[in-house]
Protein backbone atom coordinates (compact mmCIF):
# COMPACT_ATOMS: atom_id res chain seq x y z
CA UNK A 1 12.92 -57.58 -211.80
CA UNK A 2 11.34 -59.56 -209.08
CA UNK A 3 14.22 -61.65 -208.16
CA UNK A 4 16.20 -58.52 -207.71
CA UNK A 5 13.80 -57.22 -205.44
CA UNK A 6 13.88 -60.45 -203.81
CA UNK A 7 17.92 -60.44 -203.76
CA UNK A 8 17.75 -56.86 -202.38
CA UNK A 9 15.30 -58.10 -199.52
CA UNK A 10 17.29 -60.94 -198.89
CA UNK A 11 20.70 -58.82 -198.53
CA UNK A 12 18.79 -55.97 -196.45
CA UNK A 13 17.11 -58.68 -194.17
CA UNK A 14 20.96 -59.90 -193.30
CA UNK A 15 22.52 -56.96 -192.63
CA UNK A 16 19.33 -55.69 -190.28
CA UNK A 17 19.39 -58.69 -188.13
CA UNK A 18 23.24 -58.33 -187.57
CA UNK A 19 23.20 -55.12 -187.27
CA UNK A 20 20.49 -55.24 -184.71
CA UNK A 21 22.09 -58.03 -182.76
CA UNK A 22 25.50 -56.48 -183.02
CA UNK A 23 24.43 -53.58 -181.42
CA UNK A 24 23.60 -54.84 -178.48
CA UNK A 25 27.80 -54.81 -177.81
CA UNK A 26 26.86 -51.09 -177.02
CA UNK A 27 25.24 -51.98 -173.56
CA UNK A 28 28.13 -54.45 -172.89
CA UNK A 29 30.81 -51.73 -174.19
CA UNK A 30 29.34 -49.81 -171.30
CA UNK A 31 28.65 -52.53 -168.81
CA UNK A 32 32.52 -53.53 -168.81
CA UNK A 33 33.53 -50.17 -169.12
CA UNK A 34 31.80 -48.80 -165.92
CA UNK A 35 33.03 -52.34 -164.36
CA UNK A 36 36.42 -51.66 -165.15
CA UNK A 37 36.08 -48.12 -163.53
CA UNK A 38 34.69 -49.32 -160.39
CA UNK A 39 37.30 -52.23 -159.90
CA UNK A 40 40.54 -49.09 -160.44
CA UNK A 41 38.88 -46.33 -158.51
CA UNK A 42 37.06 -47.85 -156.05
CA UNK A 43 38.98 -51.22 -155.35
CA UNK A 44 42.47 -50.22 -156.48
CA UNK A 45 42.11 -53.42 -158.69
CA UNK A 46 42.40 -53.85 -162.51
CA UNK A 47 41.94 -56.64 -164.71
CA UNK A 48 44.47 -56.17 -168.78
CA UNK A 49 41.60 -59.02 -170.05
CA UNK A 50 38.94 -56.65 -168.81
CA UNK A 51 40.07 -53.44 -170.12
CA UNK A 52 41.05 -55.42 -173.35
CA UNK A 53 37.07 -56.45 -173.40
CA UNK A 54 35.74 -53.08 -173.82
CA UNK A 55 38.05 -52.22 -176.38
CA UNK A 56 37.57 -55.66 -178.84
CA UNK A 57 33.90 -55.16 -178.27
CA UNK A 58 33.71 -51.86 -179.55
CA UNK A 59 35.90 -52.66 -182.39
CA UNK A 60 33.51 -55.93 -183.08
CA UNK A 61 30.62 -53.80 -182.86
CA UNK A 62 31.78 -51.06 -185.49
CA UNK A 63 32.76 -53.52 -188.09
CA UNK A 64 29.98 -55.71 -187.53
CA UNK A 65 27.22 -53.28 -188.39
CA UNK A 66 29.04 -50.91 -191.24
CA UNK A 67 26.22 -52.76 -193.47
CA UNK A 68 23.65 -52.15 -191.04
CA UNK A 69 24.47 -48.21 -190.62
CA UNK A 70 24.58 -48.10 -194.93
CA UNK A 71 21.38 -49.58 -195.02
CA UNK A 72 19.42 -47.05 -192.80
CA UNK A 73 21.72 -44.18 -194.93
CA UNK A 74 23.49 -43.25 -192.00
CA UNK A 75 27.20 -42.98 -193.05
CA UNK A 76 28.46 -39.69 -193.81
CA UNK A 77 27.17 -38.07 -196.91
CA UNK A 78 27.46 -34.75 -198.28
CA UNK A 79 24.47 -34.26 -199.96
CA UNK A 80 24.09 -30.82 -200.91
CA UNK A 81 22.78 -32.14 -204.28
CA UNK A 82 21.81 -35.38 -202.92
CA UNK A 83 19.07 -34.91 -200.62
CA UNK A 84 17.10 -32.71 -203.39
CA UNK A 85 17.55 -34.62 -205.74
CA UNK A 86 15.10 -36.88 -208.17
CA UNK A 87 14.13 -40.78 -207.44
CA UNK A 88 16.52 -41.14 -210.57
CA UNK A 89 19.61 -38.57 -210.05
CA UNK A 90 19.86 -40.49 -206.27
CA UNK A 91 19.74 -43.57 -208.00
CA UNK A 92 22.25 -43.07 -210.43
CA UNK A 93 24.25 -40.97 -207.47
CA UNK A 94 24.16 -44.42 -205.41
CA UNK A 95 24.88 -47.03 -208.63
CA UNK A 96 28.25 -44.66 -209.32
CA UNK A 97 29.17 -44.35 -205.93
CA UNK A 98 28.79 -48.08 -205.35
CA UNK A 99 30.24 -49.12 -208.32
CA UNK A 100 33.27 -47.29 -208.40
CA UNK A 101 34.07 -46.64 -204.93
CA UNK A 102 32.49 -48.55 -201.90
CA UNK A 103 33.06 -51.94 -203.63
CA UNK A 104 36.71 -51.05 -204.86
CA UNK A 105 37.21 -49.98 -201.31
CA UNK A 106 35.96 -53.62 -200.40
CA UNK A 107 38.14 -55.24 -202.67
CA UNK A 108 41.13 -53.55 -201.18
CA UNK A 109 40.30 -53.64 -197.77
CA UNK A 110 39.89 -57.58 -198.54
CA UNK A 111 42.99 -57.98 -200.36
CA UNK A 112 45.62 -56.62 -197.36
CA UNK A 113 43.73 -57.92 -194.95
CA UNK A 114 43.15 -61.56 -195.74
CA UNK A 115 46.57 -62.62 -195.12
CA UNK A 116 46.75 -60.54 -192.17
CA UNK A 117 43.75 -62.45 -190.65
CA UNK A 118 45.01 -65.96 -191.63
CA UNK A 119 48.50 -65.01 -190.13
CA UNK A 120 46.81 -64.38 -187.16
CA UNK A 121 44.54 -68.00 -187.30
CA UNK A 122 47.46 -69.83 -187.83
CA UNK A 123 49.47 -68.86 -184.46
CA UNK A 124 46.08 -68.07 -182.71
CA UNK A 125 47.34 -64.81 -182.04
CA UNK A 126 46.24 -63.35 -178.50
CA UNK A 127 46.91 -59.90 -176.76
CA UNK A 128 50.02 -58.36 -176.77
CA UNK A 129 49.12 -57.72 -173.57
CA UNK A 130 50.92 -59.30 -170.55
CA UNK A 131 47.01 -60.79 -169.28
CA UNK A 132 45.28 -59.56 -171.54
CA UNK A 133 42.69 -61.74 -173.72
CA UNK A 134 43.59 -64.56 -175.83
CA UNK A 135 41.19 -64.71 -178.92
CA UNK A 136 42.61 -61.98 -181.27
CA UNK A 137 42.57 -63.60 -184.32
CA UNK A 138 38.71 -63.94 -183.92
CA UNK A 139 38.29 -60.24 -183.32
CA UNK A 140 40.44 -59.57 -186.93
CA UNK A 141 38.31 -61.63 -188.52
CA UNK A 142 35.80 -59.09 -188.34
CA UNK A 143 37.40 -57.56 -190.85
CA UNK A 144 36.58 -60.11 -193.19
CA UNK A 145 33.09 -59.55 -192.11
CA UNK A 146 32.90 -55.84 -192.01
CA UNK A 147 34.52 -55.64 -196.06
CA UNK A 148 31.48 -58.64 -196.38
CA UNK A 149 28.51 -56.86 -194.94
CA UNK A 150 29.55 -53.72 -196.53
CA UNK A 151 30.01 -55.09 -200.34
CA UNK A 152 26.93 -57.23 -199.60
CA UNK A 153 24.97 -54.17 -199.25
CA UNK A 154 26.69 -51.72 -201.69
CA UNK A 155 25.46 -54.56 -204.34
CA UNK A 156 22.05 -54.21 -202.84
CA UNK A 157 21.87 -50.29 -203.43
CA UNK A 158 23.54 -50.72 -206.76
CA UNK A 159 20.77 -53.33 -207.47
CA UNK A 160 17.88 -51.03 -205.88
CA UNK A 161 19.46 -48.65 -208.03
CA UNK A 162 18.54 -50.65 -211.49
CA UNK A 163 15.03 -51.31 -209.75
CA UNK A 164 14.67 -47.93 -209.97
CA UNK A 165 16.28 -46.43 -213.14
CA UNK A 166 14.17 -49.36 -214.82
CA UNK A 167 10.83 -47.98 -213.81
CA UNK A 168 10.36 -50.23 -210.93
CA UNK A 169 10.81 -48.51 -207.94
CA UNK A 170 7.29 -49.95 -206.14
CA UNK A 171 9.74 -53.51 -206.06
CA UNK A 172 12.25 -51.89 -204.00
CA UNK A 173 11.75 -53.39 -200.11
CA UNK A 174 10.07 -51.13 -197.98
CA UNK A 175 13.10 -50.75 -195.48
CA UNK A 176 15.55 -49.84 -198.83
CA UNK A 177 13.55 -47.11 -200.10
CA UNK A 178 14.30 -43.91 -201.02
CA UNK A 179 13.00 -41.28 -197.97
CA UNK A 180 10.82 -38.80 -200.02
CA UNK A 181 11.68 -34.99 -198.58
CA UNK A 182 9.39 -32.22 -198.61
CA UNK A 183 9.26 -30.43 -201.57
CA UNK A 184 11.63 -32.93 -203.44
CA UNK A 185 10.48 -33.86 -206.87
CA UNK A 186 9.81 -37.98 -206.56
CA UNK A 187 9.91 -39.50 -209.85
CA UNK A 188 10.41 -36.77 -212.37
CA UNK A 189 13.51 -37.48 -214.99
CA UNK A 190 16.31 -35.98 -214.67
């Protein structure tokens, strides 16, 4: 059961530091953004490369920290019965939903767009934009790495999951645990 926790840490740890390094893009999202701006409004000037920027970056930024935002819980979730719920019901909520959705998703995702990424290596593939930036095939391989981060971190909650429906929860890493709510029953069976 240790090594899982250790596994869990390990896969949390990753997708924390990317996430937190990724998001940084934010700030430069804005910084060309607000450049590009200034240059058409208030220098009749624009730059395709620059305008490309902004856009490449935000689309680097959102695929890069998918795992991040899943650790801290903060994709969409109807939880209606979730939030209420037992230590064990989320659990097994979070081992289903991993198991037969977010890493079938992955696998898909994966599948159509591997050879869509390595068509794009092979010619270099660049803007379609008449000076716009070259270096698109790097961009679509964050695709690769988004369907990564994500699976990576599905397989940690599905593996917090069994730390928990196997009695274990005080193994679970601090940042992967379960927030308790007020008035929410913590470890009662369900």
């Amino acid at each position: 059961m240790r090594l899982i926790a250790i596994i869990v840490d390990i896969i949390s740890l990753i997708n924390l530091w990317v996430g937190r390094i990724f998001s940084w893009l934010s700030l430069a999202i804005v910084v060309v953004c607000f450049t590009v701006v200034v240059q058409r409004y208030l220098f009749a000037t624009s730059y395709v490369w620059m305008q490309d920027l902004y856009i490449w970056l935000n689309g680097a930024m959102f695929t890069a920290v998918a795992g991040f935002a899943l650790l801290r819980d903060d994709h969409v979730r109807v939880d209606i019965y979730y939030r209420p719920a037992t230590l064990r019901r989320k659990a097994l909520v979070d081992l289903f939903g991993v198991i037969f959705f977010l890493l079938p998703f992955t696998a898909v995702v994966y599948a159509y767009s591997m050879p869509f990424v390595q068509r794009a290596w092979t010619y270099h593939e660049a803007s379609a934009n008449v000076g716009g930036m070259p270096g698109l095939f790097i961009l679509k391989s964050f695709i690769i790495g988004f369907v990564t981060l994500l699976a990576i971190q599905g397989i940690a909650m599905a593996l917090r999951s069994v730390l928990v429906l196997a009695g274990r929860p005080e193994l679970v890493p601090i940042r992967m645990r379960y927030p308790i709510q007020p008035g929410a029953p913590t470890g009662a069976v369900s």
